[in-house]
C-alpha atoms as a PDB file:
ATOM      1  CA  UNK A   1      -2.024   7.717   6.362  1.00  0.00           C
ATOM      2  CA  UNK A   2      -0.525   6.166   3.144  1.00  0.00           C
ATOM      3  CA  UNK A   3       0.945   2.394   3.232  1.00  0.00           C
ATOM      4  CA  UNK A   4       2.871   1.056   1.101  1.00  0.00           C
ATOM      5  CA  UNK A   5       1.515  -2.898   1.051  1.00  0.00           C
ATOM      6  CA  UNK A   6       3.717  -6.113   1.957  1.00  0.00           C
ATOM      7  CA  UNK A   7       5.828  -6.437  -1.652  1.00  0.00           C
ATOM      8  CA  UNK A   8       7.710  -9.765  -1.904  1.00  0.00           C
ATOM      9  CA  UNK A   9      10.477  -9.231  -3.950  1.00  0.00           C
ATOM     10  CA  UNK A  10      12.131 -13.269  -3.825  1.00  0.00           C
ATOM     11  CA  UNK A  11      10.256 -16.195  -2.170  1.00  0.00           C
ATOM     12  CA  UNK A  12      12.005 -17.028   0.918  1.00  0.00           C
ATOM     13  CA  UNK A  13      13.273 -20.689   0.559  1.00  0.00           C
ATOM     14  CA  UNK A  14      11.430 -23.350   2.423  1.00  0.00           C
ATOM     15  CA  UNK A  15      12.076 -24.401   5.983  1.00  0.00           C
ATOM     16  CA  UNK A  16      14.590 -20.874   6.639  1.00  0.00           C
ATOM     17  CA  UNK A  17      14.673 -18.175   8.603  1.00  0.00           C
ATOM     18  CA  UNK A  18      13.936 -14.502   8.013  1.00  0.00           C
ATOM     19  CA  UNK A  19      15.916 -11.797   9.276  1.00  0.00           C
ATOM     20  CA  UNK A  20      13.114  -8.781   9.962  1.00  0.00           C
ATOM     21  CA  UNK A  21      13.855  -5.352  10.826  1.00  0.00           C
ATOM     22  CA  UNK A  22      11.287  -2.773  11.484  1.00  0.00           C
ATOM     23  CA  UNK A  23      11.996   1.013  12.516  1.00  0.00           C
ATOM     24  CA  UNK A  24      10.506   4.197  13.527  1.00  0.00           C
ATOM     25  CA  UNK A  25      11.550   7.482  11.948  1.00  0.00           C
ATOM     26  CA  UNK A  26      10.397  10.606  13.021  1.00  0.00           C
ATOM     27  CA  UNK A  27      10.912  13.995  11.520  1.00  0.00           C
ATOM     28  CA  UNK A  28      12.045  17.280  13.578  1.00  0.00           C
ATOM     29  CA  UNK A  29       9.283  19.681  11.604  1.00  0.00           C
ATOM     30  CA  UNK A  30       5.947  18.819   9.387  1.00  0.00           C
ATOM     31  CA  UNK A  31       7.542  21.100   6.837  1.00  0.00           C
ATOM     32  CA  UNK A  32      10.620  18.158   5.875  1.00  0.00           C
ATOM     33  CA  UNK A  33       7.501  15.146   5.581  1.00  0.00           C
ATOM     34  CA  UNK A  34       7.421  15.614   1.889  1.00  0.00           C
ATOM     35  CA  UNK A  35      11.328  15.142   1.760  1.00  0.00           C
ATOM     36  CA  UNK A  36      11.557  12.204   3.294  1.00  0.00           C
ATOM     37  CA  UNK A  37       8.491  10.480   2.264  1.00  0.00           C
ATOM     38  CA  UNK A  38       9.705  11.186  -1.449  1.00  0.00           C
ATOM     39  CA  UNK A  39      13.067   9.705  -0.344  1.00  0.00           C
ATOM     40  CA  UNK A  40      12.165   6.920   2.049  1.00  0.00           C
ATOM     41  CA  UNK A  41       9.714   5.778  -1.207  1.00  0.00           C
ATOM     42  CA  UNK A  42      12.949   6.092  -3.416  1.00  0.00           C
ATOM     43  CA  UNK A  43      14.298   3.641  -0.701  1.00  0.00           C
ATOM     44  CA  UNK A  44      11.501   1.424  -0.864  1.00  0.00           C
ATOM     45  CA  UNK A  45      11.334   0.955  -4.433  1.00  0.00           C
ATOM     46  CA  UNK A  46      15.090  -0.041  -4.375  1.00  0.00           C
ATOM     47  CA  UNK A  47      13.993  -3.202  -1.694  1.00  0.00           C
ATOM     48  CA  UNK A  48      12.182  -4.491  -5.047  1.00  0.00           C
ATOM     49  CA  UNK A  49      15.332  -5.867  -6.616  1.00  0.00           C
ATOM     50  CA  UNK A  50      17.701  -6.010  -3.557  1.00  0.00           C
ATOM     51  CA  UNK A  51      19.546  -9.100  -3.729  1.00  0.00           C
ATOM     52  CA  UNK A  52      18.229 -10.861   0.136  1.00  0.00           C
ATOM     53  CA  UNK A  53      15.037  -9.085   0.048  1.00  0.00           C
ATOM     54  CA  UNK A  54      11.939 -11.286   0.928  1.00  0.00           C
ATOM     55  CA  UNK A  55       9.679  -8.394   1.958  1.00  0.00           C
ATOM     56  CA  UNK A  56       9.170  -4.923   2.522  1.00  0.00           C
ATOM     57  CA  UNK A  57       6.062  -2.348   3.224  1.00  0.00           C
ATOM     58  CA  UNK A  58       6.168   1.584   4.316  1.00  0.00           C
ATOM     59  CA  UNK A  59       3.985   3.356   6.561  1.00  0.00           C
ATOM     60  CA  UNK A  60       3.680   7.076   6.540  1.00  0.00           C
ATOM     61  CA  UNK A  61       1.766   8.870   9.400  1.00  0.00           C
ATOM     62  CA  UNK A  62       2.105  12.821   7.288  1.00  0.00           C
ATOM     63  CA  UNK A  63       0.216  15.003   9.799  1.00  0.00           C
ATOM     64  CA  UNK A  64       2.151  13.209  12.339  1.00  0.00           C
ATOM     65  CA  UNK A  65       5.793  13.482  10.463  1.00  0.00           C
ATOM     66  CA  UNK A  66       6.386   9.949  11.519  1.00  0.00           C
ATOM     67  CA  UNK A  67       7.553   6.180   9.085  1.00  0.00           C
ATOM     68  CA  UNK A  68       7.379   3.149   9.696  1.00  0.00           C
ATOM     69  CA  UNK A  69       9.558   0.484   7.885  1.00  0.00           C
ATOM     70  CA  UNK A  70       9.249  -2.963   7.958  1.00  0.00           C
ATOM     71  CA  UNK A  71      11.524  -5.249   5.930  1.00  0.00           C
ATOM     72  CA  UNK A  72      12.650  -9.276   5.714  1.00  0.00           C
ATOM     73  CA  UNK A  73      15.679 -10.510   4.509  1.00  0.00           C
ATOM     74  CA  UNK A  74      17.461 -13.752   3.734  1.00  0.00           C
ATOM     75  CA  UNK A  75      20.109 -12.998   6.502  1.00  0.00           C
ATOM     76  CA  UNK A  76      21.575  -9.854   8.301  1.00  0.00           C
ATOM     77  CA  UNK A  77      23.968  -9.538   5.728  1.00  0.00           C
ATOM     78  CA  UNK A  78      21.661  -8.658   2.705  1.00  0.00           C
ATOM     79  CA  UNK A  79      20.291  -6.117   4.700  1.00  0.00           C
ATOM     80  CA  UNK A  80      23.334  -4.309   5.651  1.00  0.00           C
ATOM     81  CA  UNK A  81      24.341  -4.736   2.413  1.00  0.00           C
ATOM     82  CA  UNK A  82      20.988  -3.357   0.995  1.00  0.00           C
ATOM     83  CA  UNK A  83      21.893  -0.343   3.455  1.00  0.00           C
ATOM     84  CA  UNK A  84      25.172   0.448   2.143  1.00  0.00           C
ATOM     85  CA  UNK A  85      23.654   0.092  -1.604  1.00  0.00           C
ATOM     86  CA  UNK A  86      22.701   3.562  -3.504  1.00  0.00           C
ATOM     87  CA  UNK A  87      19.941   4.825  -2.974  1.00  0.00           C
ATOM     88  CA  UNK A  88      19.512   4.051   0.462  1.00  0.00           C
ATOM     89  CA  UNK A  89      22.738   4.768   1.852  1.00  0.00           C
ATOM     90  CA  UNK A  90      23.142   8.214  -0.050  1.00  0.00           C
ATOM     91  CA  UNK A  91      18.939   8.856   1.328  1.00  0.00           C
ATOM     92  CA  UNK A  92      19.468   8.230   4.685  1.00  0.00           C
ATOM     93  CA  UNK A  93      22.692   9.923   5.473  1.00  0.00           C
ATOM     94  CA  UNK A  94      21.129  13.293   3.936  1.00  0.00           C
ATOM     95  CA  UNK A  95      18.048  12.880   5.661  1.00  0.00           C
ATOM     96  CA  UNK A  96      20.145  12.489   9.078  1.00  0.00           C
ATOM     97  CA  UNK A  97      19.640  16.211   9.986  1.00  0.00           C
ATOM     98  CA  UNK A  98      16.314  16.059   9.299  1.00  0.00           C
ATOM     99  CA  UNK A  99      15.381  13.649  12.255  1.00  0.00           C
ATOM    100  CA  UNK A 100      14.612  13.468  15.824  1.00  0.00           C
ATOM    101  CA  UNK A 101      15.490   9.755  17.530  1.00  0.00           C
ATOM    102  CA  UNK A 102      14.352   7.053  15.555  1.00  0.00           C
ATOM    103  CA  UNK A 103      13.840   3.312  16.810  1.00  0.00           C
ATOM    104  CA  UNK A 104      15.082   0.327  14.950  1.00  0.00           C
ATOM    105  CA  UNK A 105      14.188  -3.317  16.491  1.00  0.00           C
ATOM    106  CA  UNK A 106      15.329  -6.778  14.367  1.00  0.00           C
ATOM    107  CA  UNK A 107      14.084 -10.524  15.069  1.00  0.00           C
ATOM    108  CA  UNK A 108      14.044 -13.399  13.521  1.00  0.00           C
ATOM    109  CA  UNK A 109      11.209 -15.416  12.076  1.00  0.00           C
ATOM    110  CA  UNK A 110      10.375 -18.479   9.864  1.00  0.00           C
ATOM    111  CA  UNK A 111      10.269 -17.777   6.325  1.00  0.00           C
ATOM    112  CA  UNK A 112       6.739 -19.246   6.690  1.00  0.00           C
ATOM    113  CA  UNK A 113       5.382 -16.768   8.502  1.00  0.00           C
ATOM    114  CA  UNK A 114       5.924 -14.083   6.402  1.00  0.00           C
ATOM    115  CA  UNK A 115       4.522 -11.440   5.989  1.00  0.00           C
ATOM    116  CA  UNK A 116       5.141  -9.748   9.283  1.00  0.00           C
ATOM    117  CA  UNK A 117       1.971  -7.803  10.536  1.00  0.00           C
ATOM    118  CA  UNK A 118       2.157  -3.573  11.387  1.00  0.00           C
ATOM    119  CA  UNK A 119       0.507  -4.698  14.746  1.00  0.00           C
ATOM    120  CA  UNK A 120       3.130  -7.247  15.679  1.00  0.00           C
ATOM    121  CA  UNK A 121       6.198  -4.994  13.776  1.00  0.00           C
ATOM    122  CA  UNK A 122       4.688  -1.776  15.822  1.00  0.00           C
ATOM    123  CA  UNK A 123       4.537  -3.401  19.242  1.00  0.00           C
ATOM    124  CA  UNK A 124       8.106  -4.686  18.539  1.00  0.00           C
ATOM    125  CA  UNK A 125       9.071  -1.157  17.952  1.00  0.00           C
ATOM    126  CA  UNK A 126       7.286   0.280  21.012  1.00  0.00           C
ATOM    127  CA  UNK A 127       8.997  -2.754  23.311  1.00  0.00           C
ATOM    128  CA  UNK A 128      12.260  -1.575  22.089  1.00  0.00           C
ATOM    129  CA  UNK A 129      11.923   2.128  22.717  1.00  0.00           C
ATOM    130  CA  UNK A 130      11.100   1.365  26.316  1.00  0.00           C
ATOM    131  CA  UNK A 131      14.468  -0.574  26.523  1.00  0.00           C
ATOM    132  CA  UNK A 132      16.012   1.959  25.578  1.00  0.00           C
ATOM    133  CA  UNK A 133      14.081   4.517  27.396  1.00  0.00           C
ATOM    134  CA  UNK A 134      14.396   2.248  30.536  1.00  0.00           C
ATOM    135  CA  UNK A 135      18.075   1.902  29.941  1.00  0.00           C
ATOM    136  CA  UNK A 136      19.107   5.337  29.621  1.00  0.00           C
ATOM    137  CA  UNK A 137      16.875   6.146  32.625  1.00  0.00           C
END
């Protein structure tokens, strides 16, 4: 199960507040895992010079077809704006078909306590699912 490390693109100014998101992504069939890994990494790499980008790491589950994304940013706007930005925004639209229900959670954080951990990012992820889970019910 490859991960891509915690990368920290710009230093998160003293005494602020992250904006994190972390998601889920599952593929519909093993055989599209080397699609989107090659394109989620494409993705990835783009977080690297993203304006708003304090932190970023990828975790790929192959034999399972499942990603995991965690990311911080200076505010929610440099992440949607990150989102909208080529790559990304050309990546995930083509990868749509591709993919069963994926799970997307977001908090806040102090800068300081960057960077987020996969245990605490994962158990975010599995709280949210069961909201929604629970909700549709």
């Amino acid at each position: 199960m490859p991960t891509i490390p915690w990368v920290t693109p710009h230093q998160a100014a003293p005494d602020t507040t992250a904006f994190v998101m972390a998601s889920r992504l599952e593929v519909k069939s093993l055989r599209h895992v080397p699609r989107f890994f090659w394109n989620s990494y494409a993705a990835w790499r783009q977080v690297r010079s993203a304006p708003g980008a304090l932190g970023a790491s990828l975790e790929a589950q192959l034999f399972k077809g499942v990603f995991y994304t965690l990311s911080a940013w200076e505010d929610r706007n440099a992440l949607y704006a990150y989102a909208r930005t080529e790559p990304h925004k050309t990546v995930m639209t083509s990868l749509r078909p591709l993919m069963r229900a994926s799970v997307f959670t977001f908090w806040e954080v102090p800068a300081g306590e960057l960077p987020i951990t996969w245990p605490d990012a994962k158990r975010r992820i599995t709280e949210e699912a069961s909201t929604v889970i629970d909700a549709c019910g």
